[in-house]
N, C-alpha and C. Protein backbone atom coordinates (compact mmCIF):
# COMPACT_ATOMS: atom_id res chain seq x y z
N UNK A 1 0.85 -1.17 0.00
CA UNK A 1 0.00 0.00 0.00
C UNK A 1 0.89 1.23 0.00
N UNK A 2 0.58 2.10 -0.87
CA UNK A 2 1.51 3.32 -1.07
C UNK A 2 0.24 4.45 -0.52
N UNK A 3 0.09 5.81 0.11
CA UNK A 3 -0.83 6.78 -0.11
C UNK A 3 0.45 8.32 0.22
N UNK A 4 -0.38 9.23 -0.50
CA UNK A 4 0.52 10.61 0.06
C UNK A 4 -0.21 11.19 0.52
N UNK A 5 0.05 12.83 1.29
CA UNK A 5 -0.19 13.42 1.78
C UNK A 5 -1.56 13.80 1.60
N UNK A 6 -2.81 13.75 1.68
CA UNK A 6 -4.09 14.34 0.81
C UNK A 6 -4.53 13.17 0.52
N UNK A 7 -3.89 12.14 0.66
CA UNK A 7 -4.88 10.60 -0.28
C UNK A 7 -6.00 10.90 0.87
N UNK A 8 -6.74 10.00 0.83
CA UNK A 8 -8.09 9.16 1.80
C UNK A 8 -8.08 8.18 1.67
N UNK A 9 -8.37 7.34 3.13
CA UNK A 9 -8.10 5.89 3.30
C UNK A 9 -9.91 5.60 3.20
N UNK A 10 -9.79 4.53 2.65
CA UNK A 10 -11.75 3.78 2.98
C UNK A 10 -11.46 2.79 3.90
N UNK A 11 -11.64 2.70 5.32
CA UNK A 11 -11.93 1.71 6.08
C UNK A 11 -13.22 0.83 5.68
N UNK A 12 -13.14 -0.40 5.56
CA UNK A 12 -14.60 -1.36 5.09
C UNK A 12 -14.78 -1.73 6.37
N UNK A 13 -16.33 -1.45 6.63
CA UNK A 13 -17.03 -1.93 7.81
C UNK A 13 -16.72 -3.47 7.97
N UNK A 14 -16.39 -3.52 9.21
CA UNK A 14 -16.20 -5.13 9.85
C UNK A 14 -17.24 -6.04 9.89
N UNK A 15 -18.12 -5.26 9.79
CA UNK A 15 -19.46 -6.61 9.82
C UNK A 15 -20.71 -6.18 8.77
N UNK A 16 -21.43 -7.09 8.54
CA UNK A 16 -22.65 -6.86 7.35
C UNK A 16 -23.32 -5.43 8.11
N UNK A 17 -23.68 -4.63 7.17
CA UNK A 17 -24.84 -3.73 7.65
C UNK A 17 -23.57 -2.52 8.79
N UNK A 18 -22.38 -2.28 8.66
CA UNK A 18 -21.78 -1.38 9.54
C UNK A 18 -21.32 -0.74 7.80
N UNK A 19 -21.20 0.60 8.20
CA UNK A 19 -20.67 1.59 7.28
C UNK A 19 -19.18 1.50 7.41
N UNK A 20 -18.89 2.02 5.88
CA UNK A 20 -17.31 2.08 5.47
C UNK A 20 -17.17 3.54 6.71
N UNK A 21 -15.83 4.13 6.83
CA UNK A 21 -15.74 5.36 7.35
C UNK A 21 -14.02 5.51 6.69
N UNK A 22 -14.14 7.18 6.51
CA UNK A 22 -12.79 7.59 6.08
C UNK A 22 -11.31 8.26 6.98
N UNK A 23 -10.57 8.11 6.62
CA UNK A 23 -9.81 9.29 7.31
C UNK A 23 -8.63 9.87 6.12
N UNK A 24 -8.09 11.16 6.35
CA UNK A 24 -7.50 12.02 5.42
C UNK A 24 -5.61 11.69 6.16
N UNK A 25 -4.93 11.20 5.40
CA UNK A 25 -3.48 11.32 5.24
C UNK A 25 -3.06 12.49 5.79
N UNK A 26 -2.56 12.72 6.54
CA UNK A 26 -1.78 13.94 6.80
C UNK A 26 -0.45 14.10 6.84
N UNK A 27 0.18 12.69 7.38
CA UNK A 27 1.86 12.67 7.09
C UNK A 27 2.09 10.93 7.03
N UNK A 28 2.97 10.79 6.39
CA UNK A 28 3.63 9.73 5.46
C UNK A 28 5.02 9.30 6.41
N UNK A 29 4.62 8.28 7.51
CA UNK A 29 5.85 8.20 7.98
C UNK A 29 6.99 6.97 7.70
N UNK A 30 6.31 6.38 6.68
CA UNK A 30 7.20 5.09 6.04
C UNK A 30 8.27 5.44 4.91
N UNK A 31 8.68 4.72 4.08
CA UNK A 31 9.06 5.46 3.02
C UNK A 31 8.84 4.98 1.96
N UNK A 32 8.44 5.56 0.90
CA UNK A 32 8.34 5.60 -0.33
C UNK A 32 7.12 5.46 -0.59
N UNK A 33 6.34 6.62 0.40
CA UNK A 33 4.31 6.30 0.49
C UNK A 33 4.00 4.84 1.55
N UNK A 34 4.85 4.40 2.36
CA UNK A 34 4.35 3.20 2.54
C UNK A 34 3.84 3.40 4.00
N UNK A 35 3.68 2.40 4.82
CA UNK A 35 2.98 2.95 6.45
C UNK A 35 3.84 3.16 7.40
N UNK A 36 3.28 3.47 8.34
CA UNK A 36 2.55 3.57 9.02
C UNK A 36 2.30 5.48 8.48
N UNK A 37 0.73 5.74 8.53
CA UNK A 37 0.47 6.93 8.20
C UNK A 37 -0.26 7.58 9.38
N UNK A 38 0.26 9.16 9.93
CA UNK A 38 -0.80 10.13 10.71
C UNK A 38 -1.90 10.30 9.69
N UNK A 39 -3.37 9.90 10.29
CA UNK A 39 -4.06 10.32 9.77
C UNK A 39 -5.35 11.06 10.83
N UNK A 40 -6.07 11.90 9.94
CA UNK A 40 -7.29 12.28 10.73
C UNK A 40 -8.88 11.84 9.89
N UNK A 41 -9.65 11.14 10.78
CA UNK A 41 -10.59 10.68 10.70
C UNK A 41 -11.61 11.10 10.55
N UNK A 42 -12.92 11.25 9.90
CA UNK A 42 -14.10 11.69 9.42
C UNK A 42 -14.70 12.64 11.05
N UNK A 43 -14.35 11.79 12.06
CA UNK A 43 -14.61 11.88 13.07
C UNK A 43 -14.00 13.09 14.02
N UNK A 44 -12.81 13.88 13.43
CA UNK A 44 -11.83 14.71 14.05
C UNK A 44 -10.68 13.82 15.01
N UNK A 45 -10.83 12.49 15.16
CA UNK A 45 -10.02 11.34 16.03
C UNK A 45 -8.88 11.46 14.81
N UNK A 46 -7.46 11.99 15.86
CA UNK A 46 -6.03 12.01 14.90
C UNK A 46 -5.67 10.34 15.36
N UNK A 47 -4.67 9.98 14.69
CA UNK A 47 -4.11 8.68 14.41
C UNK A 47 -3.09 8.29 14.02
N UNK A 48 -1.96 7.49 14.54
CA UNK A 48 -1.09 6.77 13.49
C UNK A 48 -1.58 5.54 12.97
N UNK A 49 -1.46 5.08 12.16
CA UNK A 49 -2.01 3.46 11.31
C UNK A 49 -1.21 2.66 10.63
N UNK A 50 -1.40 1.73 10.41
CA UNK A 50 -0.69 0.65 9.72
C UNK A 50 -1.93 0.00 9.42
N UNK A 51 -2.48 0.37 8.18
CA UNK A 51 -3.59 -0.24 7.63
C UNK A 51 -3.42 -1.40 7.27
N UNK A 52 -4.59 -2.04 7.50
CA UNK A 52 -4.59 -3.24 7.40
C UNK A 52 -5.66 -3.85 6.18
N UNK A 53 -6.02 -5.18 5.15
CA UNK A 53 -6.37 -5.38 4.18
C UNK A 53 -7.12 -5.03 3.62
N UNK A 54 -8.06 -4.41 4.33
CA UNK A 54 -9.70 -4.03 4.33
C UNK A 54 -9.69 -2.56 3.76
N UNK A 55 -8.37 -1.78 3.61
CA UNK A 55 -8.04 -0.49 3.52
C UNK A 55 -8.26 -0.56 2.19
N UNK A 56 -8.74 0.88 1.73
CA UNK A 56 -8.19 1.45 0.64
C UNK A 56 -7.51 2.57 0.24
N UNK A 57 -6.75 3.26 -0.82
CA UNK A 57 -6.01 4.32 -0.85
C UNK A 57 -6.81 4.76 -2.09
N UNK A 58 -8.00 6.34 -1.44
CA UNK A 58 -8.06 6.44 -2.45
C UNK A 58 -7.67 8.33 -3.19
N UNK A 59 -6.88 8.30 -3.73
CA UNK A 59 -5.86 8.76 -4.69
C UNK A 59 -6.61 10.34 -4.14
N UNK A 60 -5.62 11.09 -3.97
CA UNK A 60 -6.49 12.95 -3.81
C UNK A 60 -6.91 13.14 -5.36
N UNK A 61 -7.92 13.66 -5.66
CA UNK A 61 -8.10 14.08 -6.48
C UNK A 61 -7.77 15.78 -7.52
């Protein structure tokens, strides 16, 4: 998984019937786009992550 600064991650809901939820990239602490990423969440909840399979990277537009 690569994302930069501005990507958005899609978390997929863990169980049938739970909503996806997002959070926004803010710093890139792996290298070469890779993880663990600060991110901030739909929610205002800041974060470091190491996303896991269910993730997606999806691209800033």
């Amino acid at each position: 998984m690569r994302a930069k600064v501005g990507d958005r991650l899609r978390f997929r809901g863990r169980q049938v019937g739970m909503p996806d939820h997002m959070a926004e990239v803010t710093e890139v602490l792996g290298e070469n786009g890779e993880p663990p990423y600060r991110v901030v969440h739909d929610n205002g909840h800041e974060a470091t992550i190491y996303p896991e399979s269910d993730c997606v990277v999806e691209p800033r537009g």
